[in-house]
C-alpha atoms as a PDB file:
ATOM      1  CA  UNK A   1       5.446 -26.282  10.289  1.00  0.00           C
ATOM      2  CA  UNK A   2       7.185 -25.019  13.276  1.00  0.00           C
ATOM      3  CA  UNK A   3      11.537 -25.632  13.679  1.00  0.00           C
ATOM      4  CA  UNK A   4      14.463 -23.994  13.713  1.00  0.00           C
ATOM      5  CA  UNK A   5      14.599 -22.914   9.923  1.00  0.00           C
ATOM      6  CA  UNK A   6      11.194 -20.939  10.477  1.00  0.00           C
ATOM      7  CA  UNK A   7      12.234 -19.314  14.079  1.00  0.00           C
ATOM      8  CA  UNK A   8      15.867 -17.971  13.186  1.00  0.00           C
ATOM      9  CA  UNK A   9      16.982 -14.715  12.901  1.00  0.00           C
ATOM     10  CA  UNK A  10      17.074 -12.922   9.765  1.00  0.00           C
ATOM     11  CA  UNK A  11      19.260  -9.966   9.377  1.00  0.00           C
ATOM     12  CA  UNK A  12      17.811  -7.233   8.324  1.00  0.00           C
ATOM     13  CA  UNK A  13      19.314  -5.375   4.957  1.00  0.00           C
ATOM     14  CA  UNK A  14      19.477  -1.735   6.053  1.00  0.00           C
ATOM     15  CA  UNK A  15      20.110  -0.959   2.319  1.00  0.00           C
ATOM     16  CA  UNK A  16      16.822  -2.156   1.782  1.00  0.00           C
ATOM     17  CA  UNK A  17      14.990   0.683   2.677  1.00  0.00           C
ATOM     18  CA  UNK A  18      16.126   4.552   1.302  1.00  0.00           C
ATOM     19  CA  UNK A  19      18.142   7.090   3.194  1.00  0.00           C
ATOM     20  CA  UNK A  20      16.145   9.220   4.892  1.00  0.00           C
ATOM     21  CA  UNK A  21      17.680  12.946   3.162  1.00  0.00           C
ATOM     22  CA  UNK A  22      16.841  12.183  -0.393  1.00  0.00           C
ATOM     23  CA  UNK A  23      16.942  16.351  -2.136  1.00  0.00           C
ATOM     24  CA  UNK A  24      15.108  14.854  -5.380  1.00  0.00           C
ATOM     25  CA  UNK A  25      12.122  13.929  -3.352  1.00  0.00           C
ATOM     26  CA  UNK A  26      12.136  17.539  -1.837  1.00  0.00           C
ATOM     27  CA  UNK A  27       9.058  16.434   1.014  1.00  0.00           C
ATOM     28  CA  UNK A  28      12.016  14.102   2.096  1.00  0.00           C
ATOM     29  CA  UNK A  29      14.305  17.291   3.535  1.00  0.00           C
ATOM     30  CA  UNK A  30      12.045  18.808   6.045  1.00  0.00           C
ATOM     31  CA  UNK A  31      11.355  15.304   7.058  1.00  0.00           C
ATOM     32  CA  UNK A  32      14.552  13.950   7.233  1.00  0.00           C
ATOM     33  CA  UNK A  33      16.053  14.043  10.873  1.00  0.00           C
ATOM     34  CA  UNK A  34      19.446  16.965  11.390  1.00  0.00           C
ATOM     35  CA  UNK A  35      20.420  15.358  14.664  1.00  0.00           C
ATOM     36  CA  UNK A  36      21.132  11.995  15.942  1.00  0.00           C
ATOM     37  CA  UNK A  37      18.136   9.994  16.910  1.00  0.00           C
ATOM     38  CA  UNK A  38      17.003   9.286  20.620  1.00  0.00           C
ATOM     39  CA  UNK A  39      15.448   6.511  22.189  1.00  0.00           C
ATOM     40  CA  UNK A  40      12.223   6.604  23.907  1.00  0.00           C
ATOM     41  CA  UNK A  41      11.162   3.574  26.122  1.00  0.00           C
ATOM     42  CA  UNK A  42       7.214   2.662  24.620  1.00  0.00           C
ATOM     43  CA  UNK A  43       4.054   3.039  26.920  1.00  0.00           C
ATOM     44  CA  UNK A  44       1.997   0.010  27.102  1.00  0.00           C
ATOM     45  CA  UNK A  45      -0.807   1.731  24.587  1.00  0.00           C
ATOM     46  CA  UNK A  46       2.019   1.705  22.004  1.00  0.00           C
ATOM     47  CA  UNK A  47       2.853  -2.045  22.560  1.00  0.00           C
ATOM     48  CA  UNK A  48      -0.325  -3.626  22.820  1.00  0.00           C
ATOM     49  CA  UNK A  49      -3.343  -3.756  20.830  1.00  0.00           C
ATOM     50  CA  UNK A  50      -5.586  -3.404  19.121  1.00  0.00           C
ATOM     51  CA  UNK A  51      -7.327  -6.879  17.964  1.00  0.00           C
ATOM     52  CA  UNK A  52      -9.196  -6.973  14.758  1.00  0.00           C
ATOM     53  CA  UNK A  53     -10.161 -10.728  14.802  1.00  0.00           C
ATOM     54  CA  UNK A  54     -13.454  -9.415  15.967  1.00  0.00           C
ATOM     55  CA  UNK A  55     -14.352  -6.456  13.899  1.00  0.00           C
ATOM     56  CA  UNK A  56     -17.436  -5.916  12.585  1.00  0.00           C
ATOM     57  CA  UNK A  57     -16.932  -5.014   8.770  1.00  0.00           C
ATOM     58  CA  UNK A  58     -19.587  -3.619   6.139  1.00  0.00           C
ATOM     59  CA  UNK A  59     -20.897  -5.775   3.434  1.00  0.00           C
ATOM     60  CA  UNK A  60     -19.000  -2.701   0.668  1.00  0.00           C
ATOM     61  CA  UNK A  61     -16.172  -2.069   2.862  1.00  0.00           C
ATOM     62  CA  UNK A  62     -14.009  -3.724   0.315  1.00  0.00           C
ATOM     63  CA  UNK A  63     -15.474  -2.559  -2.394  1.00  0.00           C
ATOM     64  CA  UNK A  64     -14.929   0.479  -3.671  1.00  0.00           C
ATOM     65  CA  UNK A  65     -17.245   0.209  -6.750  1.00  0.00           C
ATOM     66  CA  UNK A  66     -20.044   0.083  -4.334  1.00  0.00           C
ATOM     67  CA  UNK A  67     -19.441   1.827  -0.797  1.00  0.00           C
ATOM     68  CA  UNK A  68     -19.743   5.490  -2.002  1.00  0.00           C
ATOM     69  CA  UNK A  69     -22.581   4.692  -4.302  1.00  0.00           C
ATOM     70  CA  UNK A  70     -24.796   7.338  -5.007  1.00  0.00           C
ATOM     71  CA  UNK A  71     -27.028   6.256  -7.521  1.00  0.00           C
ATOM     72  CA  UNK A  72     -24.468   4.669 -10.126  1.00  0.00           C
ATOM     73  CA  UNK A  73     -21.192   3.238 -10.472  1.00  0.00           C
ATOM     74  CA  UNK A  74     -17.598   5.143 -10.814  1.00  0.00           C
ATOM     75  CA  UNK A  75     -15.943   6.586 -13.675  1.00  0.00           C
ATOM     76  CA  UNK A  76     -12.794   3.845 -14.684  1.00  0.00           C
ATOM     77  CA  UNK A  77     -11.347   0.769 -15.563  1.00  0.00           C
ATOM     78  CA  UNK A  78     -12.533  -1.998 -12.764  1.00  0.00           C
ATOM     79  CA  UNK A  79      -9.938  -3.709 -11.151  1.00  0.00           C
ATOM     80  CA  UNK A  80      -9.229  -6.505  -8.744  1.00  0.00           C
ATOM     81  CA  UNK A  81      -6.500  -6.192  -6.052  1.00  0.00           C
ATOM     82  CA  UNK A  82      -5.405  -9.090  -4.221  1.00  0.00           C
ATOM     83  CA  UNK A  83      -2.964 -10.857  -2.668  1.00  0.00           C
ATOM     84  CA  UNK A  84      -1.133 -12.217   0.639  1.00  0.00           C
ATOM     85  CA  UNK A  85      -0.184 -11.083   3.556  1.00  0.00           C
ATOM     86  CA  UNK A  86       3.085 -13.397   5.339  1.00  0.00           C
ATOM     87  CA  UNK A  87       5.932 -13.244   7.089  1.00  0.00           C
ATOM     88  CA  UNK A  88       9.286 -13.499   6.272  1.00  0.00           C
ATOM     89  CA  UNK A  89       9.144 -17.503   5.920  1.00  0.00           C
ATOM     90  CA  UNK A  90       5.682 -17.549   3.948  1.00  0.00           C
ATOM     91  CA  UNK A  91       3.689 -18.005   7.066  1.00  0.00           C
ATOM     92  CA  UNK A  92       0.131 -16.467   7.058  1.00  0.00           C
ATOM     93  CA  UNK A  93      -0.690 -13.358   8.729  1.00  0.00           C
ATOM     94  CA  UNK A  94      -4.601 -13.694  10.042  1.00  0.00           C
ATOM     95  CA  UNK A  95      -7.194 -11.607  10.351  1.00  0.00           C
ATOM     96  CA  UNK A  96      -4.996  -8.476  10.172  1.00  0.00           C
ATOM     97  CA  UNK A  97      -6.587  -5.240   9.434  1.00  0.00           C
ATOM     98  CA  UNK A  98      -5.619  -4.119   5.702  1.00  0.00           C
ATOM     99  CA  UNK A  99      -6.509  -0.681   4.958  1.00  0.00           C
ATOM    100  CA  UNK A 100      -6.146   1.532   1.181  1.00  0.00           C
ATOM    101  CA  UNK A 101      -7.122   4.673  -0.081  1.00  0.00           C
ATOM    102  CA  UNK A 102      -6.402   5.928  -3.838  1.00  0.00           C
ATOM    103  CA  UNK A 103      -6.939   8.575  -6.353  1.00  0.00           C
ATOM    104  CA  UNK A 104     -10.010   8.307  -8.607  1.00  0.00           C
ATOM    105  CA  UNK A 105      -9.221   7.207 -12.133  1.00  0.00           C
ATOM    106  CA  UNK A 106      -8.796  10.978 -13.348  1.00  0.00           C
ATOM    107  CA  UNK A 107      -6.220  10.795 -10.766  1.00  0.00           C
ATOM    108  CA  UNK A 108      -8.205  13.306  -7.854  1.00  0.00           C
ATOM    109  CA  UNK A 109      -8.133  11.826  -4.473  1.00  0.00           C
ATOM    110  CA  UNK A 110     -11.570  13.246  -2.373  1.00  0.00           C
ATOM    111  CA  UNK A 111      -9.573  15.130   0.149  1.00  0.00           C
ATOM    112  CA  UNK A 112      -9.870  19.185   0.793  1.00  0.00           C
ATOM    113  CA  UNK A 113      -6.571  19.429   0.006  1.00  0.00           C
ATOM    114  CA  UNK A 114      -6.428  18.347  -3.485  1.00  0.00           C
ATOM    115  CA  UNK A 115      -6.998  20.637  -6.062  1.00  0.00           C
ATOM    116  CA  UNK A 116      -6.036  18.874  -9.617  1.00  0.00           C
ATOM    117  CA  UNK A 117      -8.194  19.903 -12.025  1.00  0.00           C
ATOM    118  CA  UNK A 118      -9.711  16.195 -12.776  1.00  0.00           C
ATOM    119  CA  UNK A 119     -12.872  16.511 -11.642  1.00  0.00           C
ATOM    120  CA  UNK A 120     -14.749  14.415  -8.571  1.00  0.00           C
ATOM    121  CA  UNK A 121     -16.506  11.082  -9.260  1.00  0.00           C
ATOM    122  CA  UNK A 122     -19.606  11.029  -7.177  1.00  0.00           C
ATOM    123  CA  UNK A 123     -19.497   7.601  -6.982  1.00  0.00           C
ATOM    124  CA  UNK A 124     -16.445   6.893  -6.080  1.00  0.00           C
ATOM    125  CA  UNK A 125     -15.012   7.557  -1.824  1.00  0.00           C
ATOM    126  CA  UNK A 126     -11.472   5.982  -2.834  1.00  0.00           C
ATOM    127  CA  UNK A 127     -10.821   4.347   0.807  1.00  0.00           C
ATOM    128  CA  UNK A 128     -11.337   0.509   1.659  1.00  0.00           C
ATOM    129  CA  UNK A 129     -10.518  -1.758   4.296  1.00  0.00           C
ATOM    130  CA  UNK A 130     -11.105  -5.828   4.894  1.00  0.00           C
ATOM    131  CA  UNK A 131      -8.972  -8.111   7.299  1.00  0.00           C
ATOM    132  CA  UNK A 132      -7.116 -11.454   5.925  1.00  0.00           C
ATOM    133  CA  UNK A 133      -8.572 -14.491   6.025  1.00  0.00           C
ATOM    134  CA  UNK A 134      -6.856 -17.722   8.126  1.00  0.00           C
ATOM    135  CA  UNK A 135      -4.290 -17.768   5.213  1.00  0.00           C
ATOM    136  CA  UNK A 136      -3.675 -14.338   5.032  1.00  0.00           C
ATOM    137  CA  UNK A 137      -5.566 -13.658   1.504  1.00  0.00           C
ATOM    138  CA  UNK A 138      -6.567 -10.397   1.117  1.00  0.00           C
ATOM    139  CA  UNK A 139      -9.060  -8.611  -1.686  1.00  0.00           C
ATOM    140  CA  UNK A 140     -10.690  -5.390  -3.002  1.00  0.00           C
ATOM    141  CA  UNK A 141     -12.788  -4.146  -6.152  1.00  0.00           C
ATOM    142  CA  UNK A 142     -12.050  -1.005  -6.941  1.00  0.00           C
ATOM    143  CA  UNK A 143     -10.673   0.901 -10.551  1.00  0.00           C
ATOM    144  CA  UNK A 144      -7.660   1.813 -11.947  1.00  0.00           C
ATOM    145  CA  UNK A 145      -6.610   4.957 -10.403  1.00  0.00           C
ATOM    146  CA  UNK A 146      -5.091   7.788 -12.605  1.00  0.00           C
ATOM    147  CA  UNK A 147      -1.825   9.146 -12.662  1.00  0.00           C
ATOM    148  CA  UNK A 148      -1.046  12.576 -11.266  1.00  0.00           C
ATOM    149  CA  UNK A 149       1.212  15.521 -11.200  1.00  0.00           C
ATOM    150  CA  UNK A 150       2.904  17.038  -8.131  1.00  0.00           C
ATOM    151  CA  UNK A 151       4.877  19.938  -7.355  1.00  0.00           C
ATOM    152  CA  UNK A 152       8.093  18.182  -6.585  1.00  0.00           C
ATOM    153  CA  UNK A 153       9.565  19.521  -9.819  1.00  0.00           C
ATOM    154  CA  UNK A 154       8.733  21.607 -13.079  1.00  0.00           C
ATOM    155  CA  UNK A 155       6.698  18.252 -14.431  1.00  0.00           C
ATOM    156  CA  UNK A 156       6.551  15.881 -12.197  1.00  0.00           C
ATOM    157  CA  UNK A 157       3.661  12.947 -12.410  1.00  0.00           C
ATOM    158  CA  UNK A 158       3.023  10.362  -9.874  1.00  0.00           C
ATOM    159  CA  UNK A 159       2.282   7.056 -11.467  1.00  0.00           C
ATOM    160  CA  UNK A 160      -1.163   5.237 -10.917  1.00  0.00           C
ATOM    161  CA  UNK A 161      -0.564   3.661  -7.426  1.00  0.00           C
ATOM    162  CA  UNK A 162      -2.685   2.317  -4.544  1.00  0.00           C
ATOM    163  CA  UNK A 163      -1.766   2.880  -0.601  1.00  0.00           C
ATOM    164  CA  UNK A 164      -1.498  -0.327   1.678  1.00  0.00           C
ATOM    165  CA  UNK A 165      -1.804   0.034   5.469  1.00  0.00           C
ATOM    166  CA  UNK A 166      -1.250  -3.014   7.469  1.00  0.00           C
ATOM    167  CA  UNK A 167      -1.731  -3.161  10.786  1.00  0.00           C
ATOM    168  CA  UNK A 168       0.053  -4.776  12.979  1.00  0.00           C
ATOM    169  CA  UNK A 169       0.224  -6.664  16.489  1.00  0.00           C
ATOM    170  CA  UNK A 170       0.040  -3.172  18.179  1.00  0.00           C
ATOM    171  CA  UNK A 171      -0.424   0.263  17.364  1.00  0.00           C
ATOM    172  CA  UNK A 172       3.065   1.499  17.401  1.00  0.00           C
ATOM    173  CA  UNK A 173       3.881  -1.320  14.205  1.00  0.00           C
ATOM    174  CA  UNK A 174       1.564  -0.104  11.537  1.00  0.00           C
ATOM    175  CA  UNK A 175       2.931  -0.511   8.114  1.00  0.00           C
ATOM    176  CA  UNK A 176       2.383   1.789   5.141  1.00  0.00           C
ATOM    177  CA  UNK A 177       3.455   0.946   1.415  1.00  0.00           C
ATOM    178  CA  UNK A 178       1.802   1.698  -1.755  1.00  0.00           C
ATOM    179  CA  UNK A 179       1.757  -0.903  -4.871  1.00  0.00           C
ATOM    180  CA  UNK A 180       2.106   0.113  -8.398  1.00  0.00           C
ATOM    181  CA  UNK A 181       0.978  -1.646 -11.944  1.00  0.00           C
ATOM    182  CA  UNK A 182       2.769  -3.594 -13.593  1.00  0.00           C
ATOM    183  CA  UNK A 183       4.008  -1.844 -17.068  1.00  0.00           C
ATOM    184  CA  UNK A 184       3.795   1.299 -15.836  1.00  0.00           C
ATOM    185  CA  UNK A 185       6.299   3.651 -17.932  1.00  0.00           C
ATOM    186  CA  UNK A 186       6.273   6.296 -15.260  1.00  0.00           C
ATOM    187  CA  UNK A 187       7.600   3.974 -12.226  1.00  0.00           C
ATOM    188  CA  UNK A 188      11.256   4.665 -12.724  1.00  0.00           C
ATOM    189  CA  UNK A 189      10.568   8.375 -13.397  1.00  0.00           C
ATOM    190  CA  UNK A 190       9.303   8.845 -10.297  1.00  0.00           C
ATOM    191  CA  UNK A 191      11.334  10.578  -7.624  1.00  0.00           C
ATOM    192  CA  UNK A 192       9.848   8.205  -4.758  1.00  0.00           C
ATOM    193  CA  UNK A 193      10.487   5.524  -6.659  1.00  0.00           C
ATOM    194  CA  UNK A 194      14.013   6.858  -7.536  1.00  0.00           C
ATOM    195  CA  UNK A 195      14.783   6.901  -3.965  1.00  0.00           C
ATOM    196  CA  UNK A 196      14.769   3.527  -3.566  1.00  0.00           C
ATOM    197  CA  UNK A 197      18.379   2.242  -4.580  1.00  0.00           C
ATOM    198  CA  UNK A 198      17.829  -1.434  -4.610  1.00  0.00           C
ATOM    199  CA  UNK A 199      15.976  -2.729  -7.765  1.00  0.00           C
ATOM    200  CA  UNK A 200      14.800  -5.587  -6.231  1.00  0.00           C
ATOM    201  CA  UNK A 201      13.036  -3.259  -3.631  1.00  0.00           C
ATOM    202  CA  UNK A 202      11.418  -1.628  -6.280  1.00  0.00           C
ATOM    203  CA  UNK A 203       9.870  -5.072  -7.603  1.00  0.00           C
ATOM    204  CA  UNK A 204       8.416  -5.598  -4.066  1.00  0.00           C
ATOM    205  CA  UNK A 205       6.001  -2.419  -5.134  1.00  0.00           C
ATOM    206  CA  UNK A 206       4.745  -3.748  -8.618  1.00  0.00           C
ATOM    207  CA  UNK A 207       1.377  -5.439  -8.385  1.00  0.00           C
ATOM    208  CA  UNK A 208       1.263  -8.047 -11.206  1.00  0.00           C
ATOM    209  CA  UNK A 209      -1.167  -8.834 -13.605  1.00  0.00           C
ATOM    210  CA  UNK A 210      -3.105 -12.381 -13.009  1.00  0.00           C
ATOM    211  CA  UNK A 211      -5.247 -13.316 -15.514  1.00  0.00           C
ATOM    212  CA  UNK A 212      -6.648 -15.822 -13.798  1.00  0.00           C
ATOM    213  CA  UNK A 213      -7.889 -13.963 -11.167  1.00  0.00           C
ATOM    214  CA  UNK A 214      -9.589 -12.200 -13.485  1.00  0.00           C
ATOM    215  CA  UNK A 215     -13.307 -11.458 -13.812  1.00  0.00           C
ATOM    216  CA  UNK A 216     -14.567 -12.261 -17.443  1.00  0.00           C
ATOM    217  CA  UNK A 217     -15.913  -9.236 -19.544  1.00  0.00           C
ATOM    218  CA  UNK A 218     -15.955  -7.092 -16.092  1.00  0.00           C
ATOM    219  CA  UNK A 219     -12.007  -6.757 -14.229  1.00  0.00           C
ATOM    220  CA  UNK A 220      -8.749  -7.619 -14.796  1.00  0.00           C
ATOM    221  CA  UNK A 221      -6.811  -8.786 -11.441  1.00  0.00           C
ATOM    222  CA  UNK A 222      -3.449  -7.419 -10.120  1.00  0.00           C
ATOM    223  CA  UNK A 223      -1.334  -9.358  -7.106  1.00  0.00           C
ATOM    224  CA  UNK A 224       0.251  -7.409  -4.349  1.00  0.00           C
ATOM    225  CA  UNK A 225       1.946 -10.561  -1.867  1.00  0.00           C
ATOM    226  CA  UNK A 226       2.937  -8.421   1.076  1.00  0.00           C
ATOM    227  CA  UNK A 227       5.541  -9.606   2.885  1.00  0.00           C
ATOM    228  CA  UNK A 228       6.375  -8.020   6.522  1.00  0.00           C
ATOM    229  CA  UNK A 229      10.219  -8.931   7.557  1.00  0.00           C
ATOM    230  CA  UNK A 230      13.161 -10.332   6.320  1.00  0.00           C
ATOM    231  CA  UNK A 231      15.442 -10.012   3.636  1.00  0.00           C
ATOM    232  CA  UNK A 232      12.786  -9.967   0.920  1.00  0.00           C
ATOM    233  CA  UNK A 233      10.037  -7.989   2.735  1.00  0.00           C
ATOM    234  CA  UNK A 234       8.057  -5.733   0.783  1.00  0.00           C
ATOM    235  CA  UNK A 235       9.599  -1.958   0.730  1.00  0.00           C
ATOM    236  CA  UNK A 236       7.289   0.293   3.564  1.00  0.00           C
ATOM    237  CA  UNK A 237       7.517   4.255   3.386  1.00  0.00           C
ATOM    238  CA  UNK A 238       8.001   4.804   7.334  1.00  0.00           C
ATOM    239  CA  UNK A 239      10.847   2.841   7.485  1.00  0.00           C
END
């Protein structure tokens, strides 16, 4: 379906998205811009490209129970994460490269830098990837990650969370956002969270349970729609 009502303009809701300088999320001050912001005309490598319609994925790239198997299966409660990727009038995005990387479910992501005292699973890389289907469904297997704490105050804890990359038409329009679980207590603690002043926004982060989706006696199933512009799109960290 192709007319006026799915090619007009939407105005975009700058209030959407946080400010920038946010002191309780101290990472946010040496990141925030001091000075006015410039405009730099884009090279053609930053406007075109690249095309994932023909990428050549591995049989466990998309799941995480099995692509960093090393003789058994992770530590955690098995999940299923799913969901859509559209635009801003529920039109499919296709075959578009969706990329995520989480903590393990002691909440230890395998990266030199981390140094929480949960311990390693062997089993378990953390990082998937899998492009959308003509409809724009996308899916992992993975588990539950575990919360974590961070030095952004005296006792600060991250709640469980996954990251989302999207990629989009070219290089210079990749999209990052991270989905949370439904119930969580420690969402609205969280000073990311908190920097986000529109509770709507906020919603746009939950991944929902759906039973349904379910796999009997073996995962529950969480949807996380992803919606890329408009008034209701889903709230991304690098804008």
């Amino acid at each position: 379906m192709h007319d006026a009502e799915n090619s007009r303009f939407v105005t975009r809701d700058r209030n959407w998205q946080p400010k920038a300088y946010t002191p309780d999320y101290k990472t946010s001050v040496p990141r925030s811009p001091r000075q006015a912001l410039v405009s730099i005309p884009q090279s053609i490598s930053e406007t075109t490209g690249p095309d994932f319609s023909h990428l050549k994925l591995g049989k466990y790239d998309n799941d995480l129970l099995l692509n960093f198997n090393n003789g058994g299966l992770p530590v955690g409660e098995r999940i299923i994460m799913f969901g859509r990727v559209v635009d801003q009038y529920g039109q499919p995005i296709p075959h578009t490269l969706v990329e995520m990387w989480q903590a393990n479910a002691g909440g230890r992501y395998r990266h030199k830098n981390d140094r929480y005292l949960a311990p390693l699973d062997p089993n378990f890389g953390g990082v998937g990837r899998t492009l959308t289907d003509a409809n724009g469904n996308y899916f992992f297997r993975t588990i539950k990650p575990g919360p974590y704490p961070w030095r952004n105050g005296p006792n600060e804890w991250r709640p469980s969370h996954i990251h989302v990359s999207i990629a989009g038409p070219s290089i210079s329009t990749k999209l990052i956002t991270q989905m949370y679980f439904e119930g969580d207590p420690l969402i609205p603690k969280c000073p990311i969270v908190r920097t986000i002043a529109n509770p709507d926004a906020v919603q746009t982060l939950i991944g929902r349970l759906d039973m349904s989706m379910g796999t009997p006696m073996d995962s529950l199933a969480y949807r996380f729609d992803i919606v890329l512009r408009g008034q209701r799109k889903t709230h991304f960290e690098n804008q």
